[in-house]
C-alpha atoms as a PDB file:
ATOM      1  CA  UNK A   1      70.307  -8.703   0.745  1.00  0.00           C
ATOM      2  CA  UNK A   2      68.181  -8.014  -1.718  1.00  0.00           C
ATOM      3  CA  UNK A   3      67.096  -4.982  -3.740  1.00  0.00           C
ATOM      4  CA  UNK A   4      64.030  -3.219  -2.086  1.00  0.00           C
ATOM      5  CA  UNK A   5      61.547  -2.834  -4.593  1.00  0.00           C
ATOM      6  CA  UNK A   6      59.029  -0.138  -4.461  1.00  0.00           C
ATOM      7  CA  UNK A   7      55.101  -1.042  -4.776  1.00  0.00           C
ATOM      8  CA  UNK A   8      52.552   0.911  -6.697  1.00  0.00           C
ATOM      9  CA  UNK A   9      50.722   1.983  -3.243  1.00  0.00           C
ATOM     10  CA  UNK A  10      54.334   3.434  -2.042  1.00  0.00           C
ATOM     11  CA  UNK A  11      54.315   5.320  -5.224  1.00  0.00           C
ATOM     12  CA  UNK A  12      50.573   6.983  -5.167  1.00  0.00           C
ATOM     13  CA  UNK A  13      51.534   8.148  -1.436  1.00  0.00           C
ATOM     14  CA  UNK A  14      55.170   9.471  -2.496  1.00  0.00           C
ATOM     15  CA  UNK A  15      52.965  11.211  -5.382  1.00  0.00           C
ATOM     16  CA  UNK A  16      50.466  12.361  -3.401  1.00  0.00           C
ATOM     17  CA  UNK A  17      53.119  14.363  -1.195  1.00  0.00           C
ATOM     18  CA  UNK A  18      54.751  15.635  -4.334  1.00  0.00           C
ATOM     19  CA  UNK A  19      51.208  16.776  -5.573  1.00  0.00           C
ATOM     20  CA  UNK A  20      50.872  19.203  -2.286  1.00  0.00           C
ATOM     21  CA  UNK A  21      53.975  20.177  -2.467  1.00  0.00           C
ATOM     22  CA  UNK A  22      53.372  21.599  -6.429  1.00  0.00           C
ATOM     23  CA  UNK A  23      49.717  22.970  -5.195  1.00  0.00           C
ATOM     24  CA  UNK A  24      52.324  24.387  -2.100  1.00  0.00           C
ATOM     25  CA  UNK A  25      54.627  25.740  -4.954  1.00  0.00           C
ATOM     26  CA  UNK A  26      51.859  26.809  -7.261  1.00  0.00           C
ATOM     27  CA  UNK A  27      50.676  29.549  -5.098  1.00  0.00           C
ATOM     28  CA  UNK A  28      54.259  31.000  -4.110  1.00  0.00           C
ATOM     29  CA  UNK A  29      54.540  34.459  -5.415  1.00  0.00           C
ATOM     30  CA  UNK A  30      57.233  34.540  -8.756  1.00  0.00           C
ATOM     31  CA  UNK A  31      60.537  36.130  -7.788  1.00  0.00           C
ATOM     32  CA  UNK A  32      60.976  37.107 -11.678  1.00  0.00           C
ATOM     33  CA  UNK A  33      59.321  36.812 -14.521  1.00  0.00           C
ATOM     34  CA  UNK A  34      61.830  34.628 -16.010  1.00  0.00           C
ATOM     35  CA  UNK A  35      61.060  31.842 -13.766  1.00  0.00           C
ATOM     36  CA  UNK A  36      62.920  28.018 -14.347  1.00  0.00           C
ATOM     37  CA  UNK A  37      61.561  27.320 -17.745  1.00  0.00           C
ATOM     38  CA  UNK A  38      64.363  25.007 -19.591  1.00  0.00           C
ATOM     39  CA  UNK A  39      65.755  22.072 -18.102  1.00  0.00           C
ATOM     40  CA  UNK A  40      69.131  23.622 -16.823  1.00  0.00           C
ATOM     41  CA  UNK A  41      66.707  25.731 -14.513  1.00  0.00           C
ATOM     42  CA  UNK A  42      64.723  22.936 -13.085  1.00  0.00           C
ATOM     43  CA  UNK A  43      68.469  21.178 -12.514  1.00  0.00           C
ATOM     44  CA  UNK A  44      70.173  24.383 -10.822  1.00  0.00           C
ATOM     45  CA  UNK A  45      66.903  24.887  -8.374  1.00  0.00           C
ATOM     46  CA  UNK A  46      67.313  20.797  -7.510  1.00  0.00           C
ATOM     47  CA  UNK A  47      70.417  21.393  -7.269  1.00  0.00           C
ATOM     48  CA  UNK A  48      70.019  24.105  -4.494  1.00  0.00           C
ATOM     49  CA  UNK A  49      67.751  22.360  -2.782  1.00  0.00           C
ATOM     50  CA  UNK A  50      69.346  19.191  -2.705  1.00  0.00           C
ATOM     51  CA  UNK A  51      72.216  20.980  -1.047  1.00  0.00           C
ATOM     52  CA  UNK A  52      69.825  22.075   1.672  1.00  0.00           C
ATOM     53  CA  UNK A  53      68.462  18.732   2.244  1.00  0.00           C
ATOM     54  CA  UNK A  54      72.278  17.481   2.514  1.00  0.00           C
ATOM     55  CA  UNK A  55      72.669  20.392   5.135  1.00  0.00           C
ATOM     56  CA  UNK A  56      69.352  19.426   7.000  1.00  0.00           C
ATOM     57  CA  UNK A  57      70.993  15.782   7.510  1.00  0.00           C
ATOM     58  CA  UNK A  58      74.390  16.600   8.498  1.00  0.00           C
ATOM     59  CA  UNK A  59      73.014  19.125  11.128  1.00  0.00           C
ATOM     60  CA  UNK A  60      70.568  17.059  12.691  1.00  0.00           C
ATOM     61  CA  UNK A  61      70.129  13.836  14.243  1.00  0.00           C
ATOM     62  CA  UNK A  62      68.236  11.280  12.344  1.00  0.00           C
ATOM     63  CA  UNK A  63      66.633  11.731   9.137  1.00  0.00           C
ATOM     64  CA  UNK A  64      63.473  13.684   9.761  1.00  0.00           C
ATOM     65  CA  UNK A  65      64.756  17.124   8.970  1.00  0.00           C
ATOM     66  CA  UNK A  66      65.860  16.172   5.551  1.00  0.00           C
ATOM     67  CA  UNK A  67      62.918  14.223   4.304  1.00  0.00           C
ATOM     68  CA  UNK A  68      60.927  17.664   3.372  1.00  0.00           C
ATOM     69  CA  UNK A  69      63.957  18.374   1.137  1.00  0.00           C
ATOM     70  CA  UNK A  70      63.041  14.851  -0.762  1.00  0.00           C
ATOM     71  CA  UNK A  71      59.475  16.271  -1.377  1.00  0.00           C
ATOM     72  CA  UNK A  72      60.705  19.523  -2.756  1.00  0.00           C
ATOM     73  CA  UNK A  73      63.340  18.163  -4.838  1.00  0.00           C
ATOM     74  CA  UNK A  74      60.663  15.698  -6.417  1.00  0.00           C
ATOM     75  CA  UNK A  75      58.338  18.309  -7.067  1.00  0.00           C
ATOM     76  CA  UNK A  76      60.939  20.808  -9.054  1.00  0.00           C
ATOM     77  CA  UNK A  77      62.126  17.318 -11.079  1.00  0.00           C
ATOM     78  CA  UNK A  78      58.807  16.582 -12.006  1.00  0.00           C
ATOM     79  CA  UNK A  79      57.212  20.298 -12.516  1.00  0.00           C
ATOM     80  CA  UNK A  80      60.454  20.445 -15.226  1.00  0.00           C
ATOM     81  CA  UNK A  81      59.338  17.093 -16.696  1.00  0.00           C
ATOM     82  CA  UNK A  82      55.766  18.798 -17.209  1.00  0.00           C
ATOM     83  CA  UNK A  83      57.233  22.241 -18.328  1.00  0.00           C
ATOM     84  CA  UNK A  84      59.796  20.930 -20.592  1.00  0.00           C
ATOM     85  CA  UNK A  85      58.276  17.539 -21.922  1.00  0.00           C
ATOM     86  CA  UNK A  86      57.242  14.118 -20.440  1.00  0.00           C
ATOM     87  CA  UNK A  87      59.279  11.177 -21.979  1.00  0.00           C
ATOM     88  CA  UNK A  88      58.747   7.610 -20.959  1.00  0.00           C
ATOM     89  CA  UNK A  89      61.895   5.941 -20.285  1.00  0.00           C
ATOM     90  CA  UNK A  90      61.930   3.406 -23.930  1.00  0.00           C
ATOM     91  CA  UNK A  91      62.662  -0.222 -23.157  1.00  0.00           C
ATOM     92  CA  UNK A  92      65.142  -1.903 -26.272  1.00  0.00           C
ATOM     93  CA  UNK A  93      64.357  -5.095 -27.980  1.00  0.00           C
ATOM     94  CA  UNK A  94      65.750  -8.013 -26.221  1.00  0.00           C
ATOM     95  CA  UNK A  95      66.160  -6.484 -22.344  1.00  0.00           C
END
């Protein structure tokens, strides 16, 4: 079989579902004022909530209840990315 590949229209809807899930996050009241701000934050909360979405599959039928999880997990891996600095992935010479 081959690998799926993943079209650009795929990716604007999977962004457009992260995108309301940060305007979703942006207007949560702050627990703390010292907030996720360094990557090892932004990995501990994905973390978390990866371990719910893993819950939400292995106590339901199907995949539906553990597809939110995927939304929320995208949007604290990329809110890091803008907090703590956007790099493009850098392709080497020759591959």
């Amino acid at each position: 079989m081959a690998a799926r590949t993943v079209t650009r229209a795929e990716f604007d809807e999977a962004a457009e579902a992260v995108w309301s899930e940060i305007e979703y996050q942006n207007n949560l009241p702050r627990r703390t004022d010292d907030e996720a701000k360094e990557p090892a934050g932004f990995f501990t909360l994905a973390r978390v909530y990866l371990r719910r979405g893993e819950d939400a599959w292995s106590d339901n039928a199907g995949t539906e209840a553990c597809l939110p999880s995927l939304r929320k997990v995208a949007a604290i891996v990329v809110r890091g990315m803008i907090y703590c600095g956007v790099r493009f992935r850098v392709v080497a010479a020759g591959k």
